[in-house]
PDB file of N, CA and C in Angstrom:
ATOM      1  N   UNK A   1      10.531  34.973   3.156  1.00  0.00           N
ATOM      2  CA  UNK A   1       9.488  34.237   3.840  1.00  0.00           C
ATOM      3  C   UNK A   1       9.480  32.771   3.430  1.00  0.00           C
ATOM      4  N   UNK A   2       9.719  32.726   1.981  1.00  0.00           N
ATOM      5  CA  UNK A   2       9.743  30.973   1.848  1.00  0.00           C
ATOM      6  C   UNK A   2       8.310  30.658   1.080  1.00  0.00           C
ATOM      7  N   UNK A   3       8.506  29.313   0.558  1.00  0.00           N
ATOM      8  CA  UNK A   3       7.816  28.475  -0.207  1.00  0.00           C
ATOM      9  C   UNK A   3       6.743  28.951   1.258  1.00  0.00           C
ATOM     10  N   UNK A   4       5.264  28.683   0.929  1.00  0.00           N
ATOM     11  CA  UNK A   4       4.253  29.119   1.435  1.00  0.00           C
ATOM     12  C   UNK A   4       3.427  27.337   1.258  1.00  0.00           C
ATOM     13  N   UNK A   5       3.963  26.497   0.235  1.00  0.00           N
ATOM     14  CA  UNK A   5       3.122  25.605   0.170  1.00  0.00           C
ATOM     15  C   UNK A   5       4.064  24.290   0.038  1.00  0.00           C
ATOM     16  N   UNK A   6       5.395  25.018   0.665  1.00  0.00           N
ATOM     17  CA  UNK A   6       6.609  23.537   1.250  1.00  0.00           C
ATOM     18  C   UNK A   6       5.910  23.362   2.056  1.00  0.00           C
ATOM     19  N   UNK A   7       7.233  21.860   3.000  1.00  0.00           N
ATOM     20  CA  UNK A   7       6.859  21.308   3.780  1.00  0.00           C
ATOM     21  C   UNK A   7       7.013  21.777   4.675  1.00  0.00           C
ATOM     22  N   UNK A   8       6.352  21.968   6.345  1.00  0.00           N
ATOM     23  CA  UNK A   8       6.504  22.421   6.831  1.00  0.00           C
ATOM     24  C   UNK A   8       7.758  22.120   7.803  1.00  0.00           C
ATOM     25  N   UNK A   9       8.233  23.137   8.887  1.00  0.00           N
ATOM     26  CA  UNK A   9       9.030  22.545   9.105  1.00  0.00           C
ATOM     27  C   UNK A   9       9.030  21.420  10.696  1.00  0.00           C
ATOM     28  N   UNK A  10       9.971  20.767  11.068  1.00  0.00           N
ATOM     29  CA  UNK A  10       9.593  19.591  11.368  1.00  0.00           C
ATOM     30  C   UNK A  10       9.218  19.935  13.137  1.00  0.00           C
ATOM     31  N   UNK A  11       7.905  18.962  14.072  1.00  0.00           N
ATOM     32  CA  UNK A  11       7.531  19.696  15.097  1.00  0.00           C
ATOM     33  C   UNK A  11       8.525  18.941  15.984  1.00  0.00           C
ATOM     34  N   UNK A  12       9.577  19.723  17.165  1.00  0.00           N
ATOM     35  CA  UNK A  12      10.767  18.919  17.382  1.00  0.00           C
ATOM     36  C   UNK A  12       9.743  18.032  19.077  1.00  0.00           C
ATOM     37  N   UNK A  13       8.595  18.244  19.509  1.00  0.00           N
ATOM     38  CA  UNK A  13       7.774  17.702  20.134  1.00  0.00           C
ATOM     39  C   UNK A  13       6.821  16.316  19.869  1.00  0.00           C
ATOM     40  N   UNK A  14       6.747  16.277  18.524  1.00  0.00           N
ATOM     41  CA  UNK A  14       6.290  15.214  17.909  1.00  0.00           C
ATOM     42  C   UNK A  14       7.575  14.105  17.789  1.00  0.00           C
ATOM     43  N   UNK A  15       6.729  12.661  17.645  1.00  0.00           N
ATOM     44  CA  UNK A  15       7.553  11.642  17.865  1.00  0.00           C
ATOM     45  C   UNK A  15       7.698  11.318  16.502  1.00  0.00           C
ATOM     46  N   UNK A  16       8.829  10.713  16.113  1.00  0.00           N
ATOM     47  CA  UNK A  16       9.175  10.394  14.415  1.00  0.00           C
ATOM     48  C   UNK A  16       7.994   9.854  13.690  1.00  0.00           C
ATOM     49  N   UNK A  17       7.535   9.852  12.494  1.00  0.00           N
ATOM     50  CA  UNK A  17       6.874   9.257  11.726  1.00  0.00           C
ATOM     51  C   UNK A  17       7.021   7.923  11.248  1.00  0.00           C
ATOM     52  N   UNK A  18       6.143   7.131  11.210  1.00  0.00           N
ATOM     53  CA  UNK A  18       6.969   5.324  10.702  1.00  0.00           C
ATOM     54  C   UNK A  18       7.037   6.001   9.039  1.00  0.00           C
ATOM     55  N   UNK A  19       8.015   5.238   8.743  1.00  0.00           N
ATOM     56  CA  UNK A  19       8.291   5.263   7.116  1.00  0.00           C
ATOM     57  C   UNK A  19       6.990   4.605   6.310  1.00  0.00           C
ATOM     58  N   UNK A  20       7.352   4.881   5.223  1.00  0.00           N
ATOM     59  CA  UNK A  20       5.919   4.426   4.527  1.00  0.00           C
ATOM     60  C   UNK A  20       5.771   2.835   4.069  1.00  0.00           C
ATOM     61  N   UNK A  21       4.625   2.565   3.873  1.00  0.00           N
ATOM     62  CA  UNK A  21       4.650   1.159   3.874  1.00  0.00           C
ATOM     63  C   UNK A  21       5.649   0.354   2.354  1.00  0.00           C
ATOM     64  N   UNK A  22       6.256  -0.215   2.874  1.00  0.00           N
ATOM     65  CA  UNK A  22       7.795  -0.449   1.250  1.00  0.00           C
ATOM     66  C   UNK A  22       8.706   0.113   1.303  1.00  0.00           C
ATOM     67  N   UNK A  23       8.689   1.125   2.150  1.00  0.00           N
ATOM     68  CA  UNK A  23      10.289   1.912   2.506  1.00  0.00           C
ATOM     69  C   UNK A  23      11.319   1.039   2.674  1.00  0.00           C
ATOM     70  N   UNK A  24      12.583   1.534   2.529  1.00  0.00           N
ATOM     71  CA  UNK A  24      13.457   0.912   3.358  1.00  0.00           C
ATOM     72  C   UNK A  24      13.629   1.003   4.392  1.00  0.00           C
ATOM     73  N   UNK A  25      14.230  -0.031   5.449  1.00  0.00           N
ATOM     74  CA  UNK A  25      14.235  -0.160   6.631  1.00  0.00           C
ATOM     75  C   UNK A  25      15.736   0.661   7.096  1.00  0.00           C
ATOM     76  N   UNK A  26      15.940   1.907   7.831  1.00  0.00           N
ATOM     77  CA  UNK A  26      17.093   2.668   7.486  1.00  0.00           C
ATOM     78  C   UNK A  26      17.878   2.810   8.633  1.00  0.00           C
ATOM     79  N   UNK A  27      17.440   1.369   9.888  1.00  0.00           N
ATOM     80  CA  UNK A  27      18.058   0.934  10.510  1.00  0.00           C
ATOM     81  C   UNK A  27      18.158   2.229  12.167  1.00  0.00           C
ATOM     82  N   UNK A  28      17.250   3.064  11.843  1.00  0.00           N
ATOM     83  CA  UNK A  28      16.748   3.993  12.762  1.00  0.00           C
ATOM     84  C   UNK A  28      15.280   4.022  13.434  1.00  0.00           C
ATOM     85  N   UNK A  29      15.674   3.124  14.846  1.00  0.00           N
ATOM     86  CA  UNK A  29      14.208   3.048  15.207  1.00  0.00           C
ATOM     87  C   UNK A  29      13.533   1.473  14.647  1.00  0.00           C
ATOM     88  N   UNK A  30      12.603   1.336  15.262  1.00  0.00           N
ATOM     89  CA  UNK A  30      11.564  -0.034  15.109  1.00  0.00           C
ATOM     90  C   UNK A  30      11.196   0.355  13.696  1.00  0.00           C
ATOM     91  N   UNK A  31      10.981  -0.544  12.811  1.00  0.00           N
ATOM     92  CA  UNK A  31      10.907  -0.583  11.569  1.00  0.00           C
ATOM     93  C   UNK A  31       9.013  -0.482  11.446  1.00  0.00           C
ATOM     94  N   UNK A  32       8.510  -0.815  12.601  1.00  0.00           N
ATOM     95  CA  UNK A  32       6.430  -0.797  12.748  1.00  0.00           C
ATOM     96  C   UNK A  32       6.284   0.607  12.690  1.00  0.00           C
ATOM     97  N   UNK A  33       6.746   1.395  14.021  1.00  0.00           N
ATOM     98  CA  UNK A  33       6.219   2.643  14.394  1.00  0.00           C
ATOM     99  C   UNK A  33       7.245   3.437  14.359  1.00  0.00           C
ATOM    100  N   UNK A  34       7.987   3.571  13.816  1.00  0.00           N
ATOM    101  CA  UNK A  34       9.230   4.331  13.718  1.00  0.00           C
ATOM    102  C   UNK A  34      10.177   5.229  14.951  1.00  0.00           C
ATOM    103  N   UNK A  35       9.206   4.388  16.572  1.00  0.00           N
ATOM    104  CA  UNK A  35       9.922   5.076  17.581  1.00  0.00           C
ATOM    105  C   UNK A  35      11.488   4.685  17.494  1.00  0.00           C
ATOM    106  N   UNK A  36      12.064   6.102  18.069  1.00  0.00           N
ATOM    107  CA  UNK A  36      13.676   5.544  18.301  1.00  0.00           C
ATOM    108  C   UNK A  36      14.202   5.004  19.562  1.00  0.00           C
ATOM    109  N   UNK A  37      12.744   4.667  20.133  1.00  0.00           N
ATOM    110  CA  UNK A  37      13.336   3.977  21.720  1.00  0.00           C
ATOM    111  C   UNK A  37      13.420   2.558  22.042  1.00  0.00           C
ATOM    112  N   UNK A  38      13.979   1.912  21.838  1.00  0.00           N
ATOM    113  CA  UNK A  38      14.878   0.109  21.463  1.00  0.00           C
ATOM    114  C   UNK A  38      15.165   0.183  22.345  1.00  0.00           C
ATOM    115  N   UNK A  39      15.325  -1.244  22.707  1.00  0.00           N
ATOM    116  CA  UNK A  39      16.755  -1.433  23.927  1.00  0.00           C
ATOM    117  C   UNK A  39      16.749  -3.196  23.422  1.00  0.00           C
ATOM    118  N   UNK A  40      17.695  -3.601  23.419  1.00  0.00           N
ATOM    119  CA  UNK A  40      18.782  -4.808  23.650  1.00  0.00           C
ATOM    120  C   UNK A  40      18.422  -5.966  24.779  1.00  0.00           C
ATOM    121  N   UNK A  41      17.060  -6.595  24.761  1.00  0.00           N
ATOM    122  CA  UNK A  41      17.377  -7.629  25.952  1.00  0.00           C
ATOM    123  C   UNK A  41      18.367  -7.962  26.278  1.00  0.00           C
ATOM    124  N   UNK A  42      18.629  -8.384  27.621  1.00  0.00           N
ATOM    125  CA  UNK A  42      20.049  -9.092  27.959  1.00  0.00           C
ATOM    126  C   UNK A  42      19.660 -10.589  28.247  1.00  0.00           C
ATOM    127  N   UNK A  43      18.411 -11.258  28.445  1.00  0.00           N
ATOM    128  CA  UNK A  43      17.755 -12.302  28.725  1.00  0.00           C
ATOM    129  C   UNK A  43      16.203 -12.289  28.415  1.00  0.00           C
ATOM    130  N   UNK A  44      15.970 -13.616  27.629  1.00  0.00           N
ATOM    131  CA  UNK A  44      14.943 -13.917  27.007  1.00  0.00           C
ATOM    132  C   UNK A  44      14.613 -15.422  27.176  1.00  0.00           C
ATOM    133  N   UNK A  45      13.346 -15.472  28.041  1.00  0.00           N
ATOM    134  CA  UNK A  45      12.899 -16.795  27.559  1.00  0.00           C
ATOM    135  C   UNK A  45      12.947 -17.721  26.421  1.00  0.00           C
ATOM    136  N   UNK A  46      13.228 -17.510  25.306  1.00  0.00           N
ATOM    137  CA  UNK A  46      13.569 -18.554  24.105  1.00  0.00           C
ATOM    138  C   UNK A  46      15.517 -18.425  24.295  1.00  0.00           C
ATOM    139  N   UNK A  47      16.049 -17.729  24.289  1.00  0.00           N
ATOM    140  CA  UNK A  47      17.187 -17.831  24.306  1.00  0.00           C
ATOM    141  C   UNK A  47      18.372 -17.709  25.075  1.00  0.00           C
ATOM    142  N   UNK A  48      17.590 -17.431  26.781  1.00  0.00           N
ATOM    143  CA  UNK A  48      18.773 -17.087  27.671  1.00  0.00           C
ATOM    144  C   UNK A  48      19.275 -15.725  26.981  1.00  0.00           C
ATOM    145  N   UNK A  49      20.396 -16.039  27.807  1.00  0.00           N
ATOM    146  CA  UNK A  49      21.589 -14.777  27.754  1.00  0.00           C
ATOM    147  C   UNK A  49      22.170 -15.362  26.517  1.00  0.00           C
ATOM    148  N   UNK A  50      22.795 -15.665  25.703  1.00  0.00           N
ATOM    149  CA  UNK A  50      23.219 -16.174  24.485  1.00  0.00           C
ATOM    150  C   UNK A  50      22.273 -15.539  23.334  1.00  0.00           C
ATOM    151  N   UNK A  51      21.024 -16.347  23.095  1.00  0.00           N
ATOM    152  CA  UNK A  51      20.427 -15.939  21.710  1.00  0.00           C
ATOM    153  C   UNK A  51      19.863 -14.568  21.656  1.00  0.00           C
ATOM    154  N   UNK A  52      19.837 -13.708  22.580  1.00  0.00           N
ATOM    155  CA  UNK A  52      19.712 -12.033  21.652  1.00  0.00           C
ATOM    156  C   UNK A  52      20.588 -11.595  21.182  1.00  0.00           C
ATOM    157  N   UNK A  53      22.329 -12.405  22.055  1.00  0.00           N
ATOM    158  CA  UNK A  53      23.206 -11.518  21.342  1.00  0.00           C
ATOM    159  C   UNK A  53      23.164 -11.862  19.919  1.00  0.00           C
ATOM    160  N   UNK A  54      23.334 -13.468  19.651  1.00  0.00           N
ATOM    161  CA  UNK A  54      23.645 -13.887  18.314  1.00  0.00           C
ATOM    162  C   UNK A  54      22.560 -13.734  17.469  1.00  0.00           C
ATOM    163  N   UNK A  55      21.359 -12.941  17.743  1.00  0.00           N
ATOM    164  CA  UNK A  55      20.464 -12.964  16.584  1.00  0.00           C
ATOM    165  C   UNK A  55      20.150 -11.120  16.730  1.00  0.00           C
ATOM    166  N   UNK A  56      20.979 -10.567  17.090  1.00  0.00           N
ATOM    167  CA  UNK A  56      21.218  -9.453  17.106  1.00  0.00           C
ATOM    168  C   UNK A  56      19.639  -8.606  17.182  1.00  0.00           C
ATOM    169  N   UNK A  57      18.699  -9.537  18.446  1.00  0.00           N
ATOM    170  CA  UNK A  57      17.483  -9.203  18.740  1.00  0.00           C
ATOM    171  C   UNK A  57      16.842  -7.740  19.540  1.00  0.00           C
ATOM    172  N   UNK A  58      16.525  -7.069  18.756  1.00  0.00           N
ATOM    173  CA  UNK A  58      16.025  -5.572  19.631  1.00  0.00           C
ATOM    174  C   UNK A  58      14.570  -5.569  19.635  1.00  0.00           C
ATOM    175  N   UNK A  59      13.957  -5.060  20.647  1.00  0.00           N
ATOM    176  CA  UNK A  59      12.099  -4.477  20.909  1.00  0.00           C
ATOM    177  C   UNK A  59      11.988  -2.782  21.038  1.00  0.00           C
ATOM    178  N   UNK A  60      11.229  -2.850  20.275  1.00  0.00           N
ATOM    179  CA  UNK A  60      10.796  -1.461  20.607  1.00  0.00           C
ATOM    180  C   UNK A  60      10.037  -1.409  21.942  1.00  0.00           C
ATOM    181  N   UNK A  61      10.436  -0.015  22.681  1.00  0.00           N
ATOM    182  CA  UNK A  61       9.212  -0.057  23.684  1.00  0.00           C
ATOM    183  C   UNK A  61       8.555   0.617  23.549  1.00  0.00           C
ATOM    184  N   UNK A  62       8.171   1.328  22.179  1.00  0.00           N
ATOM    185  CA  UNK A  62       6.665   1.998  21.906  1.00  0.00           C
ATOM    186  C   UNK A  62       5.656   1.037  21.389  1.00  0.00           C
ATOM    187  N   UNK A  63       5.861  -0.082  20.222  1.00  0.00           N
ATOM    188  CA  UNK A  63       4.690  -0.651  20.056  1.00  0.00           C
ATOM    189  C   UNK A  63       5.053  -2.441  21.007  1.00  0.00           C
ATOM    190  N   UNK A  64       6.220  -2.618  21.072  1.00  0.00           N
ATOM    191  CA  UNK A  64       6.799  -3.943  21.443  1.00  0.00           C
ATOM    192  C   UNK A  64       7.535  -5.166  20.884  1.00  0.00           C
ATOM    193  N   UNK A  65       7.569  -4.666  19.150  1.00  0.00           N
ATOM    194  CA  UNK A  65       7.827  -5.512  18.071  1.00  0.00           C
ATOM    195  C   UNK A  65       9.378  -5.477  18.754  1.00  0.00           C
ATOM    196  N   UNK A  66       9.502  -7.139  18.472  1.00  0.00           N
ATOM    197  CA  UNK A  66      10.791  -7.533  17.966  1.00  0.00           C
ATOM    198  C   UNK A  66      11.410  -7.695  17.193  1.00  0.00           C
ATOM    199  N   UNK A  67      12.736  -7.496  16.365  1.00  0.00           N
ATOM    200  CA  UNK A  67      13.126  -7.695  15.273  1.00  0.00           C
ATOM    201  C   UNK A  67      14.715  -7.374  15.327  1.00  0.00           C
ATOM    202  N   UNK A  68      15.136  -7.770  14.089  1.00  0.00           N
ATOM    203  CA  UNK A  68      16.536  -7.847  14.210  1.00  0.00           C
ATOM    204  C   UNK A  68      16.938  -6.826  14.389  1.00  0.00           C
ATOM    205  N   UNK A  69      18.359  -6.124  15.135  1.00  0.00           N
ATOM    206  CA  UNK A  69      18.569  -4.566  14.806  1.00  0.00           C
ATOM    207  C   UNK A  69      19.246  -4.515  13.700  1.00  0.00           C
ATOM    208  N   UNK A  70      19.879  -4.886  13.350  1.00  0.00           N
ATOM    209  CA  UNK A  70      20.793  -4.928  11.632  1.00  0.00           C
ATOM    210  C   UNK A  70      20.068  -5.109  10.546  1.00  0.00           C
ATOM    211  N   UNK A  71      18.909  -6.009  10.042  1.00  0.00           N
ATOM    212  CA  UNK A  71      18.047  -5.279   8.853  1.00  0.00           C
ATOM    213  C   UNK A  71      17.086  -5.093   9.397  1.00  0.00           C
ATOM    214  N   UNK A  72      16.414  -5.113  10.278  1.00  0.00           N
ATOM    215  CA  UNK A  72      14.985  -4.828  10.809  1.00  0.00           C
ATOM    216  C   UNK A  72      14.352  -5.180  10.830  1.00  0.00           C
ATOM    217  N   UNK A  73      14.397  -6.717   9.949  1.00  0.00           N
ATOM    218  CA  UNK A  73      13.352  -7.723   9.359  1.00  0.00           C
ATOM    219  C   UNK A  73      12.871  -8.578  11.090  1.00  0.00           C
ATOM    220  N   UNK A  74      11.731  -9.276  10.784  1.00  0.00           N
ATOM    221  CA  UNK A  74      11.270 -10.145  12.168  1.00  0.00           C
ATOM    222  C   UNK A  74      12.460 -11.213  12.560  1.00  0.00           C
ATOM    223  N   UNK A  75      12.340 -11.131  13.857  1.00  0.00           N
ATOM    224  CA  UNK A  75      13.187 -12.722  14.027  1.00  0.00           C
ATOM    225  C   UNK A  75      12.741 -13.988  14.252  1.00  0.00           C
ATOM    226  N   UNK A  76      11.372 -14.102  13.638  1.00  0.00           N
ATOM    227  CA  UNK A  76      10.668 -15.232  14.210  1.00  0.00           C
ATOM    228  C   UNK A  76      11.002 -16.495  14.198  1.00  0.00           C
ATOM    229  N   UNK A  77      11.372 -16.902  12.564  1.00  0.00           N
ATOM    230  CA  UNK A  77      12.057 -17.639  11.910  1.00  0.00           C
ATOM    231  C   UNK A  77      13.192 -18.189  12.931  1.00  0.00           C
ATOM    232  N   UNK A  78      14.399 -17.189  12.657  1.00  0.00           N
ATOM    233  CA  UNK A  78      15.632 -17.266  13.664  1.00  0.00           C
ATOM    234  C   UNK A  78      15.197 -17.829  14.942  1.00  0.00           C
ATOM    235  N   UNK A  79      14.614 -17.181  15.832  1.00  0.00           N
ATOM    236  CA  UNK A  79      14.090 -18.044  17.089  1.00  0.00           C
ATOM    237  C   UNK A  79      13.589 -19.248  16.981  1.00  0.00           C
ATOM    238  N   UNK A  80      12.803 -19.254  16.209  1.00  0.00           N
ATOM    239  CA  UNK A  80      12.661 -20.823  15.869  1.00  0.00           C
ATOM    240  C   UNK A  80      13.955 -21.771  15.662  1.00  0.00           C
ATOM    241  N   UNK A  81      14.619 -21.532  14.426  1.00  0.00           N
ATOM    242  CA  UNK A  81      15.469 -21.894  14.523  1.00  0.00           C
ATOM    243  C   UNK A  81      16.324 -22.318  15.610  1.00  0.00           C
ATOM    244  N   UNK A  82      16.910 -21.256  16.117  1.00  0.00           N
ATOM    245  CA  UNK A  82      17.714 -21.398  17.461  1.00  0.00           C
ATOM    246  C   UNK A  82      17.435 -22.351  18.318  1.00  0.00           C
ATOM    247  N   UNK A  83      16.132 -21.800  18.726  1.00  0.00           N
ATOM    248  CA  UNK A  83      15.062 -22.590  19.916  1.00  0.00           C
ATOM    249  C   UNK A  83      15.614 -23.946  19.407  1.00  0.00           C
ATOM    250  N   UNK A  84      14.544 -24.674  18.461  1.00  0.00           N
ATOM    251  CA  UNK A  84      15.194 -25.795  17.856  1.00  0.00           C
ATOM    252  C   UNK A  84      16.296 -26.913  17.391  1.00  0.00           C
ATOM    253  N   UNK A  85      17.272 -25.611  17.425  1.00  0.00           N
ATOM    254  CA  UNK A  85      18.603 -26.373  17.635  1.00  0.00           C
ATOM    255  C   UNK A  85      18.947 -26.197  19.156  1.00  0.00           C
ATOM    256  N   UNK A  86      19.102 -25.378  19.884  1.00  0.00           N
ATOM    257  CA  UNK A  86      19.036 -25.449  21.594  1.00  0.00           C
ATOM    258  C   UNK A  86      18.466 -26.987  22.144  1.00  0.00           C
ATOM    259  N   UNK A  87      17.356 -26.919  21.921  1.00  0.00           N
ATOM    260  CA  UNK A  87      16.462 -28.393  22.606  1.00  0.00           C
ATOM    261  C   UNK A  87      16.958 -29.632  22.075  1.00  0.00           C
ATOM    262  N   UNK A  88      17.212 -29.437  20.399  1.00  0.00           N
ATOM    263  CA  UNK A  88      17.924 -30.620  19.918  1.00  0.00           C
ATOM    264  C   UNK A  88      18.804 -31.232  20.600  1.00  0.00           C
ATOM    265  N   UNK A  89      19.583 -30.617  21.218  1.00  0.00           N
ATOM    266  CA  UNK A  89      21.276 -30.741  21.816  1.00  0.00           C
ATOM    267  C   UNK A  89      20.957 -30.825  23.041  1.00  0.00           C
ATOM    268  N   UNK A  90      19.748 -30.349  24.055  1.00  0.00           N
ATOM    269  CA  UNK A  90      19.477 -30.651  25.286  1.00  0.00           C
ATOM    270  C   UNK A  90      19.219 -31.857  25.417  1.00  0.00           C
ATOM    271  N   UNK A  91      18.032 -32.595  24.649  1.00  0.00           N
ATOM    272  CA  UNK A  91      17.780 -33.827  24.472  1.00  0.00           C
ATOM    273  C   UNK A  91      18.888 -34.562  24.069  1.00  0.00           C
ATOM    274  N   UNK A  92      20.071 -34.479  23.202  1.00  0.00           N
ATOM    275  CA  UNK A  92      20.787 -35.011  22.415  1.00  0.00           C
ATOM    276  C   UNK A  92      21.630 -35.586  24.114  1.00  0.00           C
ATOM    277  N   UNK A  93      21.856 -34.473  24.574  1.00  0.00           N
ATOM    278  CA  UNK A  93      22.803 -34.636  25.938  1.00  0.00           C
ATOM    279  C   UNK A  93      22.132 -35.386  27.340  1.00  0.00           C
ATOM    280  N   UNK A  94      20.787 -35.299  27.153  1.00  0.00           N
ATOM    281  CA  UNK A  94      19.903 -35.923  28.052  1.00  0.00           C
ATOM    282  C   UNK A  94      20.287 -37.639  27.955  1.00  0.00           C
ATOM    283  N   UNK A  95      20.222 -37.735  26.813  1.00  0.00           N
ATOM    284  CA  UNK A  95      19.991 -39.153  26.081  1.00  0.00           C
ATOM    285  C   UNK A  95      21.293 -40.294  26.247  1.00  0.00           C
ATOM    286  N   UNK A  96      22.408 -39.182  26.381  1.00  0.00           N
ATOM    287  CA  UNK A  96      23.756 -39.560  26.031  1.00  0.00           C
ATOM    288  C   UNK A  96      24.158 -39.832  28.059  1.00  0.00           C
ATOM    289  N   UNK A  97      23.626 -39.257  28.264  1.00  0.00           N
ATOM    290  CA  UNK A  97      24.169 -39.212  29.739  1.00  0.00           C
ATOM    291  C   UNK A  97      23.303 -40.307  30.839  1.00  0.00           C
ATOM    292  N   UNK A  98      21.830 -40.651  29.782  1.00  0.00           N
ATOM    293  CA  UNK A  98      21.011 -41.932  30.478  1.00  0.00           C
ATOM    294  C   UNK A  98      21.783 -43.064  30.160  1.00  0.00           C
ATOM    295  N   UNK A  99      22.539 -42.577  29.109  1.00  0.00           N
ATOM    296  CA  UNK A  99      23.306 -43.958  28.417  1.00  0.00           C
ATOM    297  C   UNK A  99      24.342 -44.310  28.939  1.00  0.00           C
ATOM    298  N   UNK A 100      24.766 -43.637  30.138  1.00  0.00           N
ATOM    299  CA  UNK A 100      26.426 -43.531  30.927  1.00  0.00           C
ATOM    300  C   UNK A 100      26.249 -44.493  31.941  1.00  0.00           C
TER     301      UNK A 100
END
């Protein structure tokens, strides 16, 4: 019959559990709510078609968080970044071409 006061075993109807708060991020699923349903923008207002690939940007579509898919951490930073250097170089080329 078994341990009576293990764990039980797992309900295959229920949706994964988020890991606990300090866990590691184990690269399965949104790192908030631990759904395993992601998907890959292919186009994003801050970055076009270009910056999801290179910031290797995924959303969950259970809670909506974005974050990197390779450590899981936010990409806020990074978008910034990006963004920032993007416009730099728009302007940079704006400037250069009033000058022609």
């Amino acid at each position: 019959m078994g341990n009576p006061y293990g764990q039980p075993p797992p309900n295959p109807y229920q949706s994964p559990q988020a890991p606990a708060v300090g866990a590691a991020w184990t690269g399965l699923g949104c790192p908030r709510c631990g759904s395993a349903y992601t998907t890959q923008p292919s186009f994003t207002w801050w970055g076009g078609l270009l910056g999801p690939k290179l910031l290797n940007h995924t959303v969950c579509n259970g809670c909506g968080l974005g974050f990197n898919g390779r450590t899981g951490k936010d990409n806020t930073t990074a978008i910034a970044i990006y963004f920032g250097v993007m416009f730099s170089i728009v302007i940079f080329l704006v400037i250069v071409r009033a000058m022609l």
